[in-house]
Structure formats: structure tokens, C-alpha cells
Protein backbone atom coordinates (compact mmCIF):
# COMPACT_ATOMS: atom_id res chain seq x y z
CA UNK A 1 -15.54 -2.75 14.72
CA UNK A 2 -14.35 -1.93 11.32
CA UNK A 3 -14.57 -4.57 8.44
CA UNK A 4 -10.96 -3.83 6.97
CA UNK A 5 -11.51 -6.48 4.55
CA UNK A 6 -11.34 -4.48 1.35
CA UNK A 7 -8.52 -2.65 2.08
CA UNK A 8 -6.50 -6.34 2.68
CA UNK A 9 -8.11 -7.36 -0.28
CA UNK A 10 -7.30 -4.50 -2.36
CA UNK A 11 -3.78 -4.41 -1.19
CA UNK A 12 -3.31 -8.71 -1.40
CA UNK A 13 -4.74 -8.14 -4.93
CA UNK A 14 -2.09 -5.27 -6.26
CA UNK A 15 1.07 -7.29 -4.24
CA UNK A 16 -0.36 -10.56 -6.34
CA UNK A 17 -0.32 -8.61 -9.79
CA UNK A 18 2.90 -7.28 -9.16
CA UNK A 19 4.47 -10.76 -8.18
CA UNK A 20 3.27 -12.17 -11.40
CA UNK A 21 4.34 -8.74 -13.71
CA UNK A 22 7.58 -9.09 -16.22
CA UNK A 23 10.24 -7.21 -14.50
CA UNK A 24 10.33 -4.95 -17.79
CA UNK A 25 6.93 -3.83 -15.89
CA UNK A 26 8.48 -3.46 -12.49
CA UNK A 27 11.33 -1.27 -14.23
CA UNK A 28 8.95 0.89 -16.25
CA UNK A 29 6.70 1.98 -13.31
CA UNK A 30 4.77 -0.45 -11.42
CA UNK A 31 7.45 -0.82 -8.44
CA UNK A 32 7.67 2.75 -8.37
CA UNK A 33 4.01 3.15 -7.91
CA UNK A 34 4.22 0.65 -5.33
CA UNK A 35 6.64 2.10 -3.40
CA UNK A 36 5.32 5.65 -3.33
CA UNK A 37 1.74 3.43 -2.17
CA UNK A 38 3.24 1.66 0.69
CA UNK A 39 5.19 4.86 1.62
CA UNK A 40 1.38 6.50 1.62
CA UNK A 41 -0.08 3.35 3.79
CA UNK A 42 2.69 3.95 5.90
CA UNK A 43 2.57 7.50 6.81
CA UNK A 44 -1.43 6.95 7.47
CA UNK A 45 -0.67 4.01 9.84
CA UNK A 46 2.01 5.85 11.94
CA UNK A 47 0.29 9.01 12.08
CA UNK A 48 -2.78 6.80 13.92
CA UNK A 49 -0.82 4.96 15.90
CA UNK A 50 1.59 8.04 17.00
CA UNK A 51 -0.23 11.28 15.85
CA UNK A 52 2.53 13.71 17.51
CA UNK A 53 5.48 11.96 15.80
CA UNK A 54 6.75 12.67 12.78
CA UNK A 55 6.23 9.63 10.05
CA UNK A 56 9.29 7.56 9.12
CA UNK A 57 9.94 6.53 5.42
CA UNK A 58 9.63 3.65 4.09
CA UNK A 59 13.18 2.95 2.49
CA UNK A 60 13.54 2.07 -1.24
CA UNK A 61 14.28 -2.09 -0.86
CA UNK A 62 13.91 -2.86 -4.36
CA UNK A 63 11.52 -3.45 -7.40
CA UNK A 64 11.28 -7.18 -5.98
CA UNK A 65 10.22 -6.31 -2.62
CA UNK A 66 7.74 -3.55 -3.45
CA UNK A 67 4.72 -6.02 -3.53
CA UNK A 68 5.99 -6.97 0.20
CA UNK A 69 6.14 -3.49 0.96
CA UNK A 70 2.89 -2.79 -0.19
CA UNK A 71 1.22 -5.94 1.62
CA UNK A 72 3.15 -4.56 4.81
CA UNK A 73 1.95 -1.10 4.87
CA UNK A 74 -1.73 -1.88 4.31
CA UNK A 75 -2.11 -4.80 6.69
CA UNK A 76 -0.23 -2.77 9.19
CA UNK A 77 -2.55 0.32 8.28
CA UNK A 78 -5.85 -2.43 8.58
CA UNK A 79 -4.90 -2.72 11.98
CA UNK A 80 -5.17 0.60 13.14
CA UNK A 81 -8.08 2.45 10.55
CA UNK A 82 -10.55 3.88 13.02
CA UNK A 83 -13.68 4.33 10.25
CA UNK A 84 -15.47 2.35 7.10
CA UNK A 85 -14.51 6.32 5.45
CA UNK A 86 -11.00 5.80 6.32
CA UNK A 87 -11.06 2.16 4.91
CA UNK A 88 -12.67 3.65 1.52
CA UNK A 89 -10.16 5.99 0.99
CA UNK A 90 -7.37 3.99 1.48
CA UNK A 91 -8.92 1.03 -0.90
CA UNK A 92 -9.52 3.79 -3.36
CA UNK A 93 -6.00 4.89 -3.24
CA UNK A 94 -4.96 1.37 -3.59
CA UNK A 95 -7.04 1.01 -7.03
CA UNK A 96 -5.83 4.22 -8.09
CA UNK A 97 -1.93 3.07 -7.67
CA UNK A 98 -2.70 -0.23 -9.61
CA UNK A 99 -4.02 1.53 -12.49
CA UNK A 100 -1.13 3.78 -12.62
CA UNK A 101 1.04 1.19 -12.27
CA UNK A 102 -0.48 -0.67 -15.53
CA UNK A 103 -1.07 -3.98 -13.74
């Protein structure tokens, strides 16, 4: 069994730091970031689940919902990670989007 705990973390921890960022910071980048993040959780959780259908994408709902969208795509992609690499690499891509995103 694979301990997806720091990816939930990781992605629990972004969501809160957006909730609590000044919407100035939403509109400057963060959500953005977000959203292209959850997009990327996304894509890696339906191409486990379905590996022969092509991804769907995660629609734009807003700077306000991009934490939710985040937390979303990385529980949904916790569920399905087959390896502690896999789990890694998406926590590391999760750390990578915060710091982009400034928050």
C-alpha cells in the first residue's frame, strides 16, 4: 500500500495558503498556478484510472475555487498513485506550484 500522505498534505497545505491569500494575490498569479496544478493532478489521475482515454480538462471555475480545484485533483490523484516515486513527484510538483505562485 502506498502512504499518499504527503501528497494530501502538500496539496491541503497550498489550498489552505491560497484560502487565506489577498485576492490582489489570486489576481496576480497564484490562482493561475493553481489551476494549471490541478489541471496537472488531473490529467495524472485520469490517465491511471483510464490509460487509453484521452484526459479531460479541468475547466477554469474561478480564482475562488482554484484552492477547491487543487484539493480535488490531488485527493482524487491519492487515490489512484500506484508508487512512493509517483507520490514524490507529484508532492514535488505541488511545492514547485506554491512557490511560483508566491504563497
Amino acid at each position: 500500500m502506498v502512504d499518499t500522505t504527503p501528497l494530501t498534505r502538500a496539496v491541503d497545505h497550498f489550498a489552505d495558503r491560497l484560502r487565506a491569500a489577498p485576492q490582489s494575490r489570486l489576481q496576480r498569479s497564484a490562482a493561475a498556478e493553481a489551476l494549471e496544478l490541478a489541471r496537472e493532478l488531473a490529467r495524472r489521475a485520469q490517465r491511471l484510472e483510464a490509460p487509453d482515454v484521452e484526459p479531460r480538462e479541468m475547466p477554469d471555475a474561478g480564482m475562488f475555487a482554484a484552492a477547491d480545484q487543487i484539493t480535488v485533483a490531488g485527493h482524487d490523484l491519492a487515490v489512484v498513485i500506484p508508487s512512493d516515486a509517483d507520490v514524490d513527484d507529484a508532492v514535488r510538483a505541488v511545492e514547485e506550484a506554491q512557490k511560483r505562485a508566491g504563497v
